[in-house]
Structures are given as structure tokens and as C-alpha cells.
PDB file of N, CA and C in Angstrom:
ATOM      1  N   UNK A   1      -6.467  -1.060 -25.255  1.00  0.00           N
ATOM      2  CA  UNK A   1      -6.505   0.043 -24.310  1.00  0.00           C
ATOM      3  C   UNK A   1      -5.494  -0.230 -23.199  1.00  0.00           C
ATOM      4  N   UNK A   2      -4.617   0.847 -22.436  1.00  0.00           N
ATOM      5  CA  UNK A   2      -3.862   0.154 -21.868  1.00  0.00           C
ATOM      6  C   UNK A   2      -4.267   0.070 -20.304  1.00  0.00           C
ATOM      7  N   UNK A   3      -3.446  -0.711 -19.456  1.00  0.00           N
ATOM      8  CA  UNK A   3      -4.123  -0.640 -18.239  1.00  0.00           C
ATOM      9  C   UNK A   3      -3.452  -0.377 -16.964  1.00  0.00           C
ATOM     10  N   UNK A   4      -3.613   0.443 -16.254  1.00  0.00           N
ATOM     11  CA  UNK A   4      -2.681   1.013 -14.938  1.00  0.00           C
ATOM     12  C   UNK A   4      -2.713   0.262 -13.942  1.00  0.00           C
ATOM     13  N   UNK A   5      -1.514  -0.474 -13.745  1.00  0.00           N
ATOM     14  CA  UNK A   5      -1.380  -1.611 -12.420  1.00  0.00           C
ATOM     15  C   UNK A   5      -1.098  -0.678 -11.051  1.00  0.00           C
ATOM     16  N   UNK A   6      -1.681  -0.083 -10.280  1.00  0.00           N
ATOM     17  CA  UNK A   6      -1.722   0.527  -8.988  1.00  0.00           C
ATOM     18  C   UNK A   6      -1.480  -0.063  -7.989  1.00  0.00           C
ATOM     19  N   UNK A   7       0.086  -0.066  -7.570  1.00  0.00           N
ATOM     20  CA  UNK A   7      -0.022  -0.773  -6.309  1.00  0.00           C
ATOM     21  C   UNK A   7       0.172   0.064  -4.701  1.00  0.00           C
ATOM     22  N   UNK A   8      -0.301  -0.034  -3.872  1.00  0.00           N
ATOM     23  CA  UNK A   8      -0.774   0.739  -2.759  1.00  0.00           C
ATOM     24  C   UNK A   8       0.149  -0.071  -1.630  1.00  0.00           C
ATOM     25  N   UNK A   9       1.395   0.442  -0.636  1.00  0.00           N
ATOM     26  CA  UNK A   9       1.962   0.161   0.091  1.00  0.00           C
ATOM     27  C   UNK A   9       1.916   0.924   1.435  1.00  0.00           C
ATOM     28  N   UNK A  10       1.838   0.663   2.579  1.00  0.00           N
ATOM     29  CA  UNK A  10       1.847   1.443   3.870  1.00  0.00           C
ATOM     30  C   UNK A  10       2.206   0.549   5.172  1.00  0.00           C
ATOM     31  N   UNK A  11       2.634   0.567   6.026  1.00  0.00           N
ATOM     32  CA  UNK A  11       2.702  -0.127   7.268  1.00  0.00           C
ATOM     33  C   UNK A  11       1.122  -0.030   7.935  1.00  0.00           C
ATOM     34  N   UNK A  12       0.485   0.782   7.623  1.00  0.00           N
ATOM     35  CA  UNK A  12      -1.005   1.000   8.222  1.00  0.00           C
ATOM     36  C   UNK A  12      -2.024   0.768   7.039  1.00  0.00           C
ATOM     37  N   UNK A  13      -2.769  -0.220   7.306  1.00  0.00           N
ATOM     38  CA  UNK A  13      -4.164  -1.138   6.858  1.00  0.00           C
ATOM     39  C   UNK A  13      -4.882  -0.502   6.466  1.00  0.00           C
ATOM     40  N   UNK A  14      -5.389   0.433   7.351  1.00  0.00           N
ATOM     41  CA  UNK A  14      -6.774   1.067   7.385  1.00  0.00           C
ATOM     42  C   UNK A  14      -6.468   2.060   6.268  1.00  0.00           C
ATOM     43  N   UNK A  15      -4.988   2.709   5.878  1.00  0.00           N
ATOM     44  CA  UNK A  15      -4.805   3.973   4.577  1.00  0.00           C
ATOM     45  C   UNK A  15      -5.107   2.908   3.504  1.00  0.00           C
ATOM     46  N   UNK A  16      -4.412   1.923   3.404  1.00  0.00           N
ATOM     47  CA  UNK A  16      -4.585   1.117   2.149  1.00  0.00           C
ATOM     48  C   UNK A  16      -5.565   1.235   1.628  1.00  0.00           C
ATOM     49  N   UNK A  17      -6.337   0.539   2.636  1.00  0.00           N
ATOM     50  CA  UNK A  17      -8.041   0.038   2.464  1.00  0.00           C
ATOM     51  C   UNK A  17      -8.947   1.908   1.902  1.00  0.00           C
ATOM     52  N   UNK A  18      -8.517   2.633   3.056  1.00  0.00           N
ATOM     53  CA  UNK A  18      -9.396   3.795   2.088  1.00  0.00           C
ATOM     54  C   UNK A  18      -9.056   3.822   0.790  1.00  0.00           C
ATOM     55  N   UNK A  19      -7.363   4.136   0.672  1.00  0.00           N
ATOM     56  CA  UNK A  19      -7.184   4.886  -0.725  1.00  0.00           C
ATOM     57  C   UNK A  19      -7.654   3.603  -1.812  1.00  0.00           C
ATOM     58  N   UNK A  20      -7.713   2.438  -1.705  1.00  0.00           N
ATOM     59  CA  UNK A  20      -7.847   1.657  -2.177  1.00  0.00           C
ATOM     60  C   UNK A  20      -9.936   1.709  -2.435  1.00  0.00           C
ATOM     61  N   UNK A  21     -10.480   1.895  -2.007  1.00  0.00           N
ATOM     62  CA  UNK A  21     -11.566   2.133  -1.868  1.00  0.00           C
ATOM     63  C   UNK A  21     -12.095   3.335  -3.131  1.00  0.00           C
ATOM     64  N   UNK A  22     -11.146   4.548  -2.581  1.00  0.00           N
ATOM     65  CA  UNK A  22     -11.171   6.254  -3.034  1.00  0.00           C
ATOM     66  C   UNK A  22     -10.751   5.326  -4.578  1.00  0.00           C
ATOM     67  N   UNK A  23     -10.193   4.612  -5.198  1.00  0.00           N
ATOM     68  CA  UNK A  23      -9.684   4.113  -6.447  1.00  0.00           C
ATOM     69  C   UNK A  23     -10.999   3.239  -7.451  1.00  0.00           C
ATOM     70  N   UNK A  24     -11.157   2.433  -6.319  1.00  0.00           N
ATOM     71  CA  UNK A  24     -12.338   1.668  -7.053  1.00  0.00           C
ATOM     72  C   UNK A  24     -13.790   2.429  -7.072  1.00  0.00           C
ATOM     73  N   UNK A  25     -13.993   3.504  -6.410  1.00  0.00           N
ATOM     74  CA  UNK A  25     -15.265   4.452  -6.718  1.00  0.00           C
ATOM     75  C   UNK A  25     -14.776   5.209  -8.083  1.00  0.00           C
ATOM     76  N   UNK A  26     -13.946   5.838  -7.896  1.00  0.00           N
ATOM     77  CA  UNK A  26     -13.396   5.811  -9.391  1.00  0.00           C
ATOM     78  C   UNK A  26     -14.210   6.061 -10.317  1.00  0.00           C
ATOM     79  N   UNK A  27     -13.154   4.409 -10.499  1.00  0.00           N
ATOM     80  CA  UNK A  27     -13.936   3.215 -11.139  1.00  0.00           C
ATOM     81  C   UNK A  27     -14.537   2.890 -11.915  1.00  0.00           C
ATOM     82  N   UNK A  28     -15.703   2.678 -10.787  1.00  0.00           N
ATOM     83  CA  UNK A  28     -17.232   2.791 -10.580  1.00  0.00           C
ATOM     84  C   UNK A  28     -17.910   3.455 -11.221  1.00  0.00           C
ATOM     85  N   UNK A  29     -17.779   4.958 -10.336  1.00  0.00           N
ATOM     86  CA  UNK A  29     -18.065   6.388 -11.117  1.00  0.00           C
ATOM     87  C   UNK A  29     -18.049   6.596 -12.868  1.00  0.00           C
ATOM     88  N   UNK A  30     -16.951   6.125 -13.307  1.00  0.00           N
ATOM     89  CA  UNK A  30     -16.796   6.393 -14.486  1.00  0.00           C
ATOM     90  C   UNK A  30     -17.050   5.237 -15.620  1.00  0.00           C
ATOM     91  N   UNK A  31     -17.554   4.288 -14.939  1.00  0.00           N
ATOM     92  CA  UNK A  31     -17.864   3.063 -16.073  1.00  0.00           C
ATOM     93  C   UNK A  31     -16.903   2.590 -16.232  1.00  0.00           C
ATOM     94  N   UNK A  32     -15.503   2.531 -16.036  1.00  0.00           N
ATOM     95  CA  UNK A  32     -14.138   1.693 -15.843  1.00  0.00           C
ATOM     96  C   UNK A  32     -13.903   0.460 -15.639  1.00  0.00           C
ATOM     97  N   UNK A  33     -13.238  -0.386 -16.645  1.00  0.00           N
ATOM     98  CA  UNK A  33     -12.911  -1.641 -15.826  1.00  0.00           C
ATOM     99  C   UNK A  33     -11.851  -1.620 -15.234  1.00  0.00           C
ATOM    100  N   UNK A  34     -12.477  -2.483 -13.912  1.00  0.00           N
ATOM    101  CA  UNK A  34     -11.384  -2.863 -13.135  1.00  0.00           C
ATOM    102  C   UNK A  34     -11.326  -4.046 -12.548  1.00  0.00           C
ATOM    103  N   UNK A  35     -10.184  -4.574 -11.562  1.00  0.00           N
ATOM    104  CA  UNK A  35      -9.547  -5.600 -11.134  1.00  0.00           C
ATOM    105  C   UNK A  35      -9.018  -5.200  -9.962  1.00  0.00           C
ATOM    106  N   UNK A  36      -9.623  -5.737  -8.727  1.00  0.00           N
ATOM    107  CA  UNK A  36      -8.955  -5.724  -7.376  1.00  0.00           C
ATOM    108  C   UNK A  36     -10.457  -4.643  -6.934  1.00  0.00           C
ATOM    109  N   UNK A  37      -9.742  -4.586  -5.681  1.00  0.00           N
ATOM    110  CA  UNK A  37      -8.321  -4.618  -5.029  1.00  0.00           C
ATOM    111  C   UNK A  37      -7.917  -5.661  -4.590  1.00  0.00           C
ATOM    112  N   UNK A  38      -6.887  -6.348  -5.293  1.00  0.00           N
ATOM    113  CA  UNK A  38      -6.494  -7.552  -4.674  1.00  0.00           C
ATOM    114  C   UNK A  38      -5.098  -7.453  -3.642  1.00  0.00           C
ATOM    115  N   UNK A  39      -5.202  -8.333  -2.257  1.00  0.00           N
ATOM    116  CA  UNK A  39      -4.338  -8.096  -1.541  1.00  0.00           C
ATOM    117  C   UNK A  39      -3.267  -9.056  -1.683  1.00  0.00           C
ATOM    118  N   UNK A  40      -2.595  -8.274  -1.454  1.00  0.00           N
ATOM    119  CA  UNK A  40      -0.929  -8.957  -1.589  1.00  0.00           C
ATOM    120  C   UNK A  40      -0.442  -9.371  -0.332  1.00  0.00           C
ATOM    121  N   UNK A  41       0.473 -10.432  -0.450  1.00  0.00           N
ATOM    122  CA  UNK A  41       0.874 -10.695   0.903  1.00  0.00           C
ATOM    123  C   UNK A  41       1.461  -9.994   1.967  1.00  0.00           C
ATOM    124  N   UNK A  42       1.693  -9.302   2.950  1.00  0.00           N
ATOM    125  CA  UNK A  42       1.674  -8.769   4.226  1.00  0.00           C
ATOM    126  C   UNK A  42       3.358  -9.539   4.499  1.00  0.00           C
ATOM    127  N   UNK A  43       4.485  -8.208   4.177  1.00  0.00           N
ATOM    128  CA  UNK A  43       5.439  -8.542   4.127  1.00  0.00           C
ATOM    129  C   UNK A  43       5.944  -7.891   6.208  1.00  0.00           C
ATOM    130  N   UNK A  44       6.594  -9.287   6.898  1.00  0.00           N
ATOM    131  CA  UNK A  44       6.513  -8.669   8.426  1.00  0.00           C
ATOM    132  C   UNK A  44       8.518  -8.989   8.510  1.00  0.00           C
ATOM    133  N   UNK A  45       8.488  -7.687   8.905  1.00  0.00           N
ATOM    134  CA  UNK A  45      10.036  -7.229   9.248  1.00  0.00           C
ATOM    135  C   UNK A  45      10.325  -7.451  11.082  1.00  0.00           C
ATOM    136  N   UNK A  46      11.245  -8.071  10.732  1.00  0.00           N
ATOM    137  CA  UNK A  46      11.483  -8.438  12.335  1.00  0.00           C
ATOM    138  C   UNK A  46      13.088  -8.216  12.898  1.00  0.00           C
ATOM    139  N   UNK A  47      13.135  -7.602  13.636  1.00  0.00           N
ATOM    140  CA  UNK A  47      14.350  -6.842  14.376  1.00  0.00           C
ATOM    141  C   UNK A  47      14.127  -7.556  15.976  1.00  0.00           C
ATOM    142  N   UNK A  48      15.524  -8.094  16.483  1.00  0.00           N
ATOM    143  CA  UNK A  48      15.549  -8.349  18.057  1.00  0.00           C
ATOM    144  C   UNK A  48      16.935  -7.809  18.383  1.00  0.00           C
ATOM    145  N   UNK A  49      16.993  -6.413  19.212  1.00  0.00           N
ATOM    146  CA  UNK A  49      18.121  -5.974  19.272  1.00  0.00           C
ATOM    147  C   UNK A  49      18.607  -6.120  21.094  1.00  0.00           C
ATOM    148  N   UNK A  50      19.535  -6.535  21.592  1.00  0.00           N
ATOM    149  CA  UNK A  50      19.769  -6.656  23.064  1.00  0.00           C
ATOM    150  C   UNK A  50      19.707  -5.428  23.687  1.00  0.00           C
ATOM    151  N   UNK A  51      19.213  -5.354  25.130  1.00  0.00           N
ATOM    152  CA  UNK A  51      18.720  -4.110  25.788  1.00  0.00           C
ATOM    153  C   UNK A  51      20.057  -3.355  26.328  1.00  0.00           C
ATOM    154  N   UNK A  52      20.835  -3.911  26.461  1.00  0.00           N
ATOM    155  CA  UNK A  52      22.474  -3.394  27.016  1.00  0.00           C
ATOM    156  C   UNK A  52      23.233  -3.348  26.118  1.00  0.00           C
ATOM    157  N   UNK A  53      23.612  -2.081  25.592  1.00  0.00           N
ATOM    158  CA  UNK A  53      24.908  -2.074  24.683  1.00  0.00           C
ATOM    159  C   UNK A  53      26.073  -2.586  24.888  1.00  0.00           C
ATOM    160  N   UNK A  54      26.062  -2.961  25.962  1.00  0.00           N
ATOM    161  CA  UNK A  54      27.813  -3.441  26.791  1.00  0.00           C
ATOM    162  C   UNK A  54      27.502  -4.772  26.610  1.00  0.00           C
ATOM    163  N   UNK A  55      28.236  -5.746  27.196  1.00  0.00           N
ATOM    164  CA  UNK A  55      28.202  -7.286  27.433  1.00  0.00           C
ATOM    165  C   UNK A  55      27.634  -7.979  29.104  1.00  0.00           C
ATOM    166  N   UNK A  56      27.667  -6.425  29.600  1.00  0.00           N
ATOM    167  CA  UNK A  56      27.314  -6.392  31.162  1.00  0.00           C
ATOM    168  C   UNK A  56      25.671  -7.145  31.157  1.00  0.00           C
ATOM    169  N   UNK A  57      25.164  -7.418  32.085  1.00  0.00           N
ATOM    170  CA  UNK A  57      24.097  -7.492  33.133  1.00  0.00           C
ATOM    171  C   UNK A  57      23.484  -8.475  32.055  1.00  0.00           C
ATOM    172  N   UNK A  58      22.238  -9.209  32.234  1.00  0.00           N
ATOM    173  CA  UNK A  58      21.425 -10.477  31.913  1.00  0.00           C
ATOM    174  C   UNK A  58      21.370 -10.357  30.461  1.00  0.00           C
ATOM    175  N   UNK A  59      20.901 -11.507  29.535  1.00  0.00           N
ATOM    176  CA  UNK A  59      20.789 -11.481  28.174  1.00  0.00           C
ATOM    177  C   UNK A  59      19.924 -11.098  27.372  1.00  0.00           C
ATOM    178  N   UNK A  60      19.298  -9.993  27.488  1.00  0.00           N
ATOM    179  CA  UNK A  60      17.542  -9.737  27.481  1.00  0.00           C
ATOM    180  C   UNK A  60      17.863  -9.126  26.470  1.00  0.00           C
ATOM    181  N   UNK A  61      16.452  -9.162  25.182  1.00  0.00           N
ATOM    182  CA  UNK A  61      16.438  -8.775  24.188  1.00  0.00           C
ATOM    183  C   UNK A  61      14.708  -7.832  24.330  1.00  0.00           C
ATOM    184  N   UNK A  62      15.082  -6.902  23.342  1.00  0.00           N
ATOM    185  CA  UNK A  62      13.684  -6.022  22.340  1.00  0.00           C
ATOM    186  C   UNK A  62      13.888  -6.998  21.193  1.00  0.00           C
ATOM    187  N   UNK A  63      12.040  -7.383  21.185  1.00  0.00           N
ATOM    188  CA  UNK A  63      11.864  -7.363  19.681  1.00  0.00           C
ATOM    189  C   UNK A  63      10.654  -6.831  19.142  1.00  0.00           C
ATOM    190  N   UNK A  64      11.028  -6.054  17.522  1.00  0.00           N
ATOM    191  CA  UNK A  64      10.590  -5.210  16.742  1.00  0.00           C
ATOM    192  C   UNK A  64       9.517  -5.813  15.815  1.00  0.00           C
ATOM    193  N   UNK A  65       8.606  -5.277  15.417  1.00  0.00           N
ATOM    194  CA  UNK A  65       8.208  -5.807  14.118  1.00  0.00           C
ATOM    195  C   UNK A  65       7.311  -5.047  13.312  1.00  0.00           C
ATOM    196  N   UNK A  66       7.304  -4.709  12.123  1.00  0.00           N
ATOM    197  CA  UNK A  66       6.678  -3.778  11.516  1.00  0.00           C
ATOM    198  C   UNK A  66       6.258  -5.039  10.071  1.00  0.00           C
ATOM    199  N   UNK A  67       4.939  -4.209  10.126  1.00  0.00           N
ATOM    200  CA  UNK A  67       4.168  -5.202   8.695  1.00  0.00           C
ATOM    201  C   UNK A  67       3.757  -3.924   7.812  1.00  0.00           C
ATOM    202  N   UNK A  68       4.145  -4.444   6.297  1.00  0.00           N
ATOM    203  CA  UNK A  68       3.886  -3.610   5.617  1.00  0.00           C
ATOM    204  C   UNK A  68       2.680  -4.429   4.605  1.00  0.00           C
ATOM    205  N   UNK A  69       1.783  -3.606   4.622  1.00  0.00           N
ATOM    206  CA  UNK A  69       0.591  -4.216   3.876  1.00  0.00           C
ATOM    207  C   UNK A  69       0.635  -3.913   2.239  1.00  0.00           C
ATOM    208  N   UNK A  70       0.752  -4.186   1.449  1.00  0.00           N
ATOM    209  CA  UNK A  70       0.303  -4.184  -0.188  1.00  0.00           C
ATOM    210  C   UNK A  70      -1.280  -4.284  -0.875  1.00  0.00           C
ATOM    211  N   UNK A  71      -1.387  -3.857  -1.562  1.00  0.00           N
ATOM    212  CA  UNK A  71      -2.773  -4.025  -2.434  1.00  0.00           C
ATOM    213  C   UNK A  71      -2.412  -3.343  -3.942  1.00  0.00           C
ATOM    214  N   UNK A  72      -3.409  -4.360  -4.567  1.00  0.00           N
ATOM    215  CA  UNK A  72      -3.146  -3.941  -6.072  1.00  0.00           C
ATOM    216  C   UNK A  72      -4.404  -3.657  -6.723  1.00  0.00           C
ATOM    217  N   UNK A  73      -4.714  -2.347  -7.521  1.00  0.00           N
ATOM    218  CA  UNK A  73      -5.572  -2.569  -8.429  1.00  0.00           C
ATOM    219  C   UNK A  73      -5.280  -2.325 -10.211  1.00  0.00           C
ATOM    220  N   UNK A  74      -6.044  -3.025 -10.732  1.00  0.00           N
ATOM    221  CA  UNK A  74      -6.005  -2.925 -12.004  1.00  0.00           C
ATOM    222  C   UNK A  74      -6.930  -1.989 -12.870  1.00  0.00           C
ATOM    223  N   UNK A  75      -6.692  -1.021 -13.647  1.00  0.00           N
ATOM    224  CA  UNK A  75      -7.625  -0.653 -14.048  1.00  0.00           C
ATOM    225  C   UNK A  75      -7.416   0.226 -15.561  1.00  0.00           C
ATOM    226  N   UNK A  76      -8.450  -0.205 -16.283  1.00  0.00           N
ATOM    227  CA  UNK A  76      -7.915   0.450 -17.599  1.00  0.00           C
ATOM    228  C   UNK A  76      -7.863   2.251 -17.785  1.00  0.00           C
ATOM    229  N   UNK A  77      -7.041   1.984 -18.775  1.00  0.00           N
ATOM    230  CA  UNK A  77      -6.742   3.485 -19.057  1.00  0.00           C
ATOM    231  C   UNK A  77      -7.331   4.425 -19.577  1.00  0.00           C
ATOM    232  N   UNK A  78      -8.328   4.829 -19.122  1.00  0.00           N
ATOM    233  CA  UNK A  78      -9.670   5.962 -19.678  1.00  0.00           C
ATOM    234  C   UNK A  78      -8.649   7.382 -18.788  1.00  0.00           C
ATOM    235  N   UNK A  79      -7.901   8.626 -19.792  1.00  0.00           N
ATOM    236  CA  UNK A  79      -7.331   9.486 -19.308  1.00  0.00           C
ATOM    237  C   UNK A  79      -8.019  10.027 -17.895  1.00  0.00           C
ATOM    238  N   UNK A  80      -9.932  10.292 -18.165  1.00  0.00           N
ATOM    239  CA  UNK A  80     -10.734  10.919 -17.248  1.00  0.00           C
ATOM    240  C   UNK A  80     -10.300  10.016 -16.149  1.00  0.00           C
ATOM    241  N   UNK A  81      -9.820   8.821 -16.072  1.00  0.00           N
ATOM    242  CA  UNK A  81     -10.457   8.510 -14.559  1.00  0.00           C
ATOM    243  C   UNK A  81      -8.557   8.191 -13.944  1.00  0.00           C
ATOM    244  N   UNK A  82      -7.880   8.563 -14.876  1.00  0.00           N
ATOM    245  CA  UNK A  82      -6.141   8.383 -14.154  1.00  0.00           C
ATOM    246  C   UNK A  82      -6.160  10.286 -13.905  1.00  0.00           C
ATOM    247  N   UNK A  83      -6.696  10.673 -14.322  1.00  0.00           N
ATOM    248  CA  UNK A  83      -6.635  11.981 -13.855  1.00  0.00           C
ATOM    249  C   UNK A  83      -7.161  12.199 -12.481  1.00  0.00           C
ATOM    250  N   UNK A  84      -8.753  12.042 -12.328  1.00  0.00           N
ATOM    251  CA  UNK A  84      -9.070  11.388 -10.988  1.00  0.00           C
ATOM    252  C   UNK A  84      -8.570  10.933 -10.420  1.00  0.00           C
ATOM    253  N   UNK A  85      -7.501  10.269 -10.027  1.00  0.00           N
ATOM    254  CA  UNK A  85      -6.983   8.941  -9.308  1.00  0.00           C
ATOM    255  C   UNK A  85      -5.483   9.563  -8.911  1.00  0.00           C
ATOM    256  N   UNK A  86      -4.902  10.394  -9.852  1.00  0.00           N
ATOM    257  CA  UNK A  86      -3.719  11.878  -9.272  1.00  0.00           C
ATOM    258  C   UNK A  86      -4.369  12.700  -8.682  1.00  0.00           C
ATOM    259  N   UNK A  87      -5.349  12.769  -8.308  1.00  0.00           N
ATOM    260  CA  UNK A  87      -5.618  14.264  -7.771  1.00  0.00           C
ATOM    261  C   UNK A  87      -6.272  13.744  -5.998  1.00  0.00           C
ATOM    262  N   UNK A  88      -5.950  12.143  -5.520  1.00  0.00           N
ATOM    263  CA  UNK A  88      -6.738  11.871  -4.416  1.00  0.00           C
ATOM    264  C   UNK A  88      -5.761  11.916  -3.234  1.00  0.00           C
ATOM    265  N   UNK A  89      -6.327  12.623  -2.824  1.00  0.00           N
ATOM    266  CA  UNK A  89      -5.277  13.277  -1.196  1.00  0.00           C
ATOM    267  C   UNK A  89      -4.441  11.748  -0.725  1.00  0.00           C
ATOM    268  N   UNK A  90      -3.025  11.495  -0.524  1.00  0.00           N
ATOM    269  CA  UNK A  90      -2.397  10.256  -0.030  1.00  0.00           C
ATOM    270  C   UNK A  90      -1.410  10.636   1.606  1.00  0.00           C
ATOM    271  N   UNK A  91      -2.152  10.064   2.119  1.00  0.00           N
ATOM    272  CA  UNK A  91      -1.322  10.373   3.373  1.00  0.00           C
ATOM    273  C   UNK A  91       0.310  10.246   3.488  1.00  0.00           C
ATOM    274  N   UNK A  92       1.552  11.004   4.011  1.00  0.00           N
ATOM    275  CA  UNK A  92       2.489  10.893   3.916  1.00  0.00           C
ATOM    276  C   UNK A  92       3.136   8.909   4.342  1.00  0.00           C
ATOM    277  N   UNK A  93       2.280   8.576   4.946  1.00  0.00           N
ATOM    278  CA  UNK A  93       2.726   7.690   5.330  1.00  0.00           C
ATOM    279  C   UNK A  93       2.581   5.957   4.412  1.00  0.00           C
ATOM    280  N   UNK A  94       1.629   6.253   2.964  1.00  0.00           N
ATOM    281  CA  UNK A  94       1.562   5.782   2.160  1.00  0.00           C
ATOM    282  C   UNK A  94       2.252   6.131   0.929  1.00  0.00           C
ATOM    283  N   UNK A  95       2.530   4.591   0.457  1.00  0.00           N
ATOM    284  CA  UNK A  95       3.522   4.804  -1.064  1.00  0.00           C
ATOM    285  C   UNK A  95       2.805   4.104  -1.974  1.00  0.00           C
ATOM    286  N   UNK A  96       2.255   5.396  -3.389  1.00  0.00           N
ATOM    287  CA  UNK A  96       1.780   4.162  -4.711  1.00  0.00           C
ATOM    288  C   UNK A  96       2.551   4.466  -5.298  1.00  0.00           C
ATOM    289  N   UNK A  97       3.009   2.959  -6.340  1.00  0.00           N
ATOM    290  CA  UNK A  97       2.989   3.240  -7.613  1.00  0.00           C
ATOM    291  C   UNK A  97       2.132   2.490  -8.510  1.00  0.00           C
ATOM    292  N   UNK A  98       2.378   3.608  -9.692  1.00  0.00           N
ATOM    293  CA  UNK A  98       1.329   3.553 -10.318  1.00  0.00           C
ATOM    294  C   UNK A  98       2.347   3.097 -12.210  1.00  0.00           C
ATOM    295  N   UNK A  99       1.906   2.122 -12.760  1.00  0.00           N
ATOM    296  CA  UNK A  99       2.564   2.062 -14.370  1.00  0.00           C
ATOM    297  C   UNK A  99       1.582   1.554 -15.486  1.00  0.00           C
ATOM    298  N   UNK A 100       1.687   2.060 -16.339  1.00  0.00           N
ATOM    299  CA  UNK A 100       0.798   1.628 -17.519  1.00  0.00           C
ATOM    300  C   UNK A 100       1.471   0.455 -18.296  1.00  0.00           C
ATOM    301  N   UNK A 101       0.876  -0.324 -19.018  1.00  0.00           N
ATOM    302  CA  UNK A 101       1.298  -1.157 -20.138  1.00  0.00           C
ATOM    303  C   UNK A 101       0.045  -1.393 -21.192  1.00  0.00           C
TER     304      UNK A 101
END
């Protein structure tokens, strides 16, 4: 049977964790096996850009940082419940993908 590796990306935690949640009720719901949600490491982007565009006045810096959170679930391929699992509202600010093997 094959099985859909779902992985769930966002800079914000708390979308992960629902849609990640909204996945494993699923699941649940449908007698499905699954795997996860397992979390992936917490990739942190770091930017320090100087506050004066010129070369003028003291050496002072901004610094940036944005964390992007990951989660993965596994779950086999019963059509009923990947149909379910396209149809669950994803906030613009979250990215899945989703692949079978």
C-alpha cells in the first residue's frame, strides 16, 4: 500500500501544530496508519544588516531572525483519507508538501 510522506513548513508553530493535528484526526477517524507527527529540526535564518547606509555616524547593526518550523507525517494511502487531507483549509502562510511512494 503506498504511503504519503506530508511535510508541513511555516515560520509560525502554532499553524504547524494545528494542521498537523487536523492530519492525524484524519487518521484516526478513518482507521489509518500513521507515523508522526514527527518534528524536524527548526531551521533559524539570521540577517545583521548596519543601521546607516552611508559609512557615516557609529557602527550599529539590526539583527534579524526568522525560524522556520518543519513537521512530518506519515501516513498510508487509503484514497478516503488523502482526499480528506486536500480538502483542510491551510493558511496562506503555510507550505505542504505532500508525495506518495
Amino acid at each position: 500500500m503506498p504511503v504519503a510522506k506530508i511535510k508541513i513548513i511555516s515560520s509560525n508553530k502554532n499553524a504547524v501544530v494545528s494542521i498537523a493535528k487536523q492530519i492525524t484526526d484524519i487518521a484516526k477517524s478513518l482507521g489509518v496508519k500513521k507515523k508522526g507527527p514527527i518534528p524536524l529540526p527548526t531551521h533559524k535564518m539570521k540577517i545583521s544588516t548596519r543601521k546607516t547606509p552611508c559609512s557615516n555616524g557609529s557602527h550599529t547593526f539590526d539583527h534579524w531572525e526568522m525560524s522556520m518550523h518543519k513537521w512530518l507525517v506519515h501516513i498510508e494511502g487509503s484514497e478516503q483519507a488523502l482526499r480528506q487531507i486536500m480538502r483542510i483549509s491551510v493558511p496562506d502562510s503555510v507550505h505542504i508538501e505532500m508525495t506518495l511512494s
